[in-house]
C-alpha atoms as a PDB file:
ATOM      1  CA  UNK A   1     -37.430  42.152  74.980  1.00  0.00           C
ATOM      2  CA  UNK A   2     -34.097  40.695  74.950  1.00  0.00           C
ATOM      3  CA  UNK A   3     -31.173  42.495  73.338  1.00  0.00           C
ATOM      4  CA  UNK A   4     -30.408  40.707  69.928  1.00  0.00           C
ATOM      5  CA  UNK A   5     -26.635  41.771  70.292  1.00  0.00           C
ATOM      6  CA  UNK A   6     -23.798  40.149  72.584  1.00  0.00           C
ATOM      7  CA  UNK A   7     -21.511  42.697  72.100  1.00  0.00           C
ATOM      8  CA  UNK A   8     -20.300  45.672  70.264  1.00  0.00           C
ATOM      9  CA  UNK A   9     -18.600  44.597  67.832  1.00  0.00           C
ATOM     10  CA  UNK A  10     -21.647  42.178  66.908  1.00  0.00           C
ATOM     11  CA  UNK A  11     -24.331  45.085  67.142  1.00  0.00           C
ATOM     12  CA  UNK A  12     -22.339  47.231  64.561  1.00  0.00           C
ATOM     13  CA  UNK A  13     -22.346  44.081  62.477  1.00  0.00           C
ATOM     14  CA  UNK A  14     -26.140  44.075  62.916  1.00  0.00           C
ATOM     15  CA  UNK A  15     -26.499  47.590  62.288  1.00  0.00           C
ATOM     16  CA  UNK A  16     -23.910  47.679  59.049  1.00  0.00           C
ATOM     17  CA  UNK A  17     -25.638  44.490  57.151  1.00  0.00           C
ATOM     18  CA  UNK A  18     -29.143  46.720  57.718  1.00  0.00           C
ATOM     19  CA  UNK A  19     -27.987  49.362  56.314  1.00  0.00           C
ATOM     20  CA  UNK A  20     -26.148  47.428  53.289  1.00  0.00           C
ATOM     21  CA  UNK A  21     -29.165  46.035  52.852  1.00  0.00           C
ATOM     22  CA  UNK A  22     -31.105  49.223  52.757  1.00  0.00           C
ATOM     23  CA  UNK A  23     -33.459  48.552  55.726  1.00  0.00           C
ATOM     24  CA  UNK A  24     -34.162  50.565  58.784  1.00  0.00           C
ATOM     25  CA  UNK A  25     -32.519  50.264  62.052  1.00  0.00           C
ATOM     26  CA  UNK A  26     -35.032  50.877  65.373  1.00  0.00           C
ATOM     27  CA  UNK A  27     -33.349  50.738  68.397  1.00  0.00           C
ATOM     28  CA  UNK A  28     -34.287  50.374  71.992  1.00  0.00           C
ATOM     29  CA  UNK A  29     -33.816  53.022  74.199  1.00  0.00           C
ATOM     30  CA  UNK A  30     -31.000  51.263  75.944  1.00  0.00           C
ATOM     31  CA  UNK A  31     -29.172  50.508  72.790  1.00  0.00           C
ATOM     32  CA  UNK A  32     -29.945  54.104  71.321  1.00  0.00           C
ATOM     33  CA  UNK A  33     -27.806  55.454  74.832  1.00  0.00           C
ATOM     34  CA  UNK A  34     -25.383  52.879  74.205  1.00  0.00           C
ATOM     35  CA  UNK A  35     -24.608  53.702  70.692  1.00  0.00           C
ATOM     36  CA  UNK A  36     -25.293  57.737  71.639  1.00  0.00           C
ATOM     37  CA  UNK A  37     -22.349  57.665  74.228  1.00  0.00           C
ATOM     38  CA  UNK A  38     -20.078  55.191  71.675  1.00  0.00           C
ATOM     39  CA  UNK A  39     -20.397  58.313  68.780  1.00  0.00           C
ATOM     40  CA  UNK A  40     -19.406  61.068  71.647  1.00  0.00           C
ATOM     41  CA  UNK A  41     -16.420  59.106  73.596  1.00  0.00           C
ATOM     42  CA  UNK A  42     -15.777  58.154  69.588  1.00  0.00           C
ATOM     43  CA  UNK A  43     -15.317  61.755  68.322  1.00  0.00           C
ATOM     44  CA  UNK A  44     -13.413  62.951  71.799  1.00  0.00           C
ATOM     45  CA  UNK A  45     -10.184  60.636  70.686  1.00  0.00           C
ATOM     46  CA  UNK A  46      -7.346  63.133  70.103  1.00  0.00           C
ATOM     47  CA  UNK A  47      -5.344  63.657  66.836  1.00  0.00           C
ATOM     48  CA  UNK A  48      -1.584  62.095  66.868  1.00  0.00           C
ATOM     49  CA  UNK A  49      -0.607  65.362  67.038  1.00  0.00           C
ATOM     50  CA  UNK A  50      -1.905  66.589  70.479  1.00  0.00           C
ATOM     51  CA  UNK A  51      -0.736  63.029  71.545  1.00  0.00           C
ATOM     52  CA  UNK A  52       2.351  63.722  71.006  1.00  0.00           C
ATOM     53  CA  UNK A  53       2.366  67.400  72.739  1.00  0.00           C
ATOM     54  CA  UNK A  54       0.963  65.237  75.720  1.00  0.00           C
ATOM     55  CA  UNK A  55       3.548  62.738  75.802  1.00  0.00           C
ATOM     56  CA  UNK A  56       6.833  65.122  75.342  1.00  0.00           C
ATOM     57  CA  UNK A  57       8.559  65.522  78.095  1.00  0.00           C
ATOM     58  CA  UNK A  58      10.473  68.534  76.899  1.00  0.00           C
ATOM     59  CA  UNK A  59       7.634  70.628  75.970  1.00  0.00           C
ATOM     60  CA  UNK A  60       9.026  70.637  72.150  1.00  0.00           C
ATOM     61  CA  UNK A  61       6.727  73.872  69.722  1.00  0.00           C
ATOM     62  CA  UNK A  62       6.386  71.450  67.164  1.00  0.00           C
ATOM     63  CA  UNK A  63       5.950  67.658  67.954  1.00  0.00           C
ATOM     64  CA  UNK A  64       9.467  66.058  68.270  1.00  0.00           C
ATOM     65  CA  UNK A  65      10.147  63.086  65.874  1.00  0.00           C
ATOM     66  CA  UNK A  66      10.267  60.715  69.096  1.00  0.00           C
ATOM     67  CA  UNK A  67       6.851  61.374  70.461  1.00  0.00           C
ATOM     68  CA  UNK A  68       5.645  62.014  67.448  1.00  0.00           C
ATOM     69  CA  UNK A  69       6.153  58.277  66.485  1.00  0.00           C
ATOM     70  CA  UNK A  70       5.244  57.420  69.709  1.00  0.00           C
ATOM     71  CA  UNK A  71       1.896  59.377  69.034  1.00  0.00           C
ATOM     72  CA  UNK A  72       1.631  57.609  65.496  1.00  0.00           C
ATOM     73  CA  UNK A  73       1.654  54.293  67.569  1.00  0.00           C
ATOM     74  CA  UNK A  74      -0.769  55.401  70.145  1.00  0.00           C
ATOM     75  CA  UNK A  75      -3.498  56.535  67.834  1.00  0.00           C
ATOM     76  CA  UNK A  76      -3.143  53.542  65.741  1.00  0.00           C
ATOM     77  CA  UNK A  77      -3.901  50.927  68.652  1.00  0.00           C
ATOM     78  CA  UNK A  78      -7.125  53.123  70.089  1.00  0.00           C
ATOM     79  CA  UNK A  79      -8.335  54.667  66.929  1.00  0.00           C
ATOM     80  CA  UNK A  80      -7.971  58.541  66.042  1.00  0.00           C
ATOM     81  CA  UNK A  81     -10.228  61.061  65.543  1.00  0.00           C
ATOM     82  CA  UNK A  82      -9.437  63.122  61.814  1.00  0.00           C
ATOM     83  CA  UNK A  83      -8.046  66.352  62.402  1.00  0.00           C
END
């Protein structure tokens, strides 16, 4: 069967207006893995926070105001995780 989804962004459409509409969502086994490794690399973003640790190049204790706007930036384009 072919997939009924171009892309991502169109299958979470199809999934959300299910849901709305409270009907079930079946997936194929391929889609189902797809979706499965979304939800992990999803939840493995890091917080602004350990961004900025990463980023500062003078090993600052607490996150410097620099890379912590830097961070801010950073996890704003790609999405952050809470936390």
């Amino acid at each position: 069967m072919p997939r009924r989804w171009a892309n991502e962004v169109e299958l979470a459409a199809l999934i959300l207006a299910r849901a709305n509409a409270g009907k079930r969502v079946t997936l194929s086994a391929d889609t189902a893995l797809f979706v499965g490794l979304k939800l992990i690399t999803a939840s493995a973003k890091p917080t602004a926070a350990e961004v900025a640790f990463m980023i500062c190049d003078s090993k600052c204790e607490r996150p410097c105001y620099p890379c912590q706007g830097k961070a801010n930036a950073i996890v704003r384009a790609y999405g952050q995780r809470a936390g």
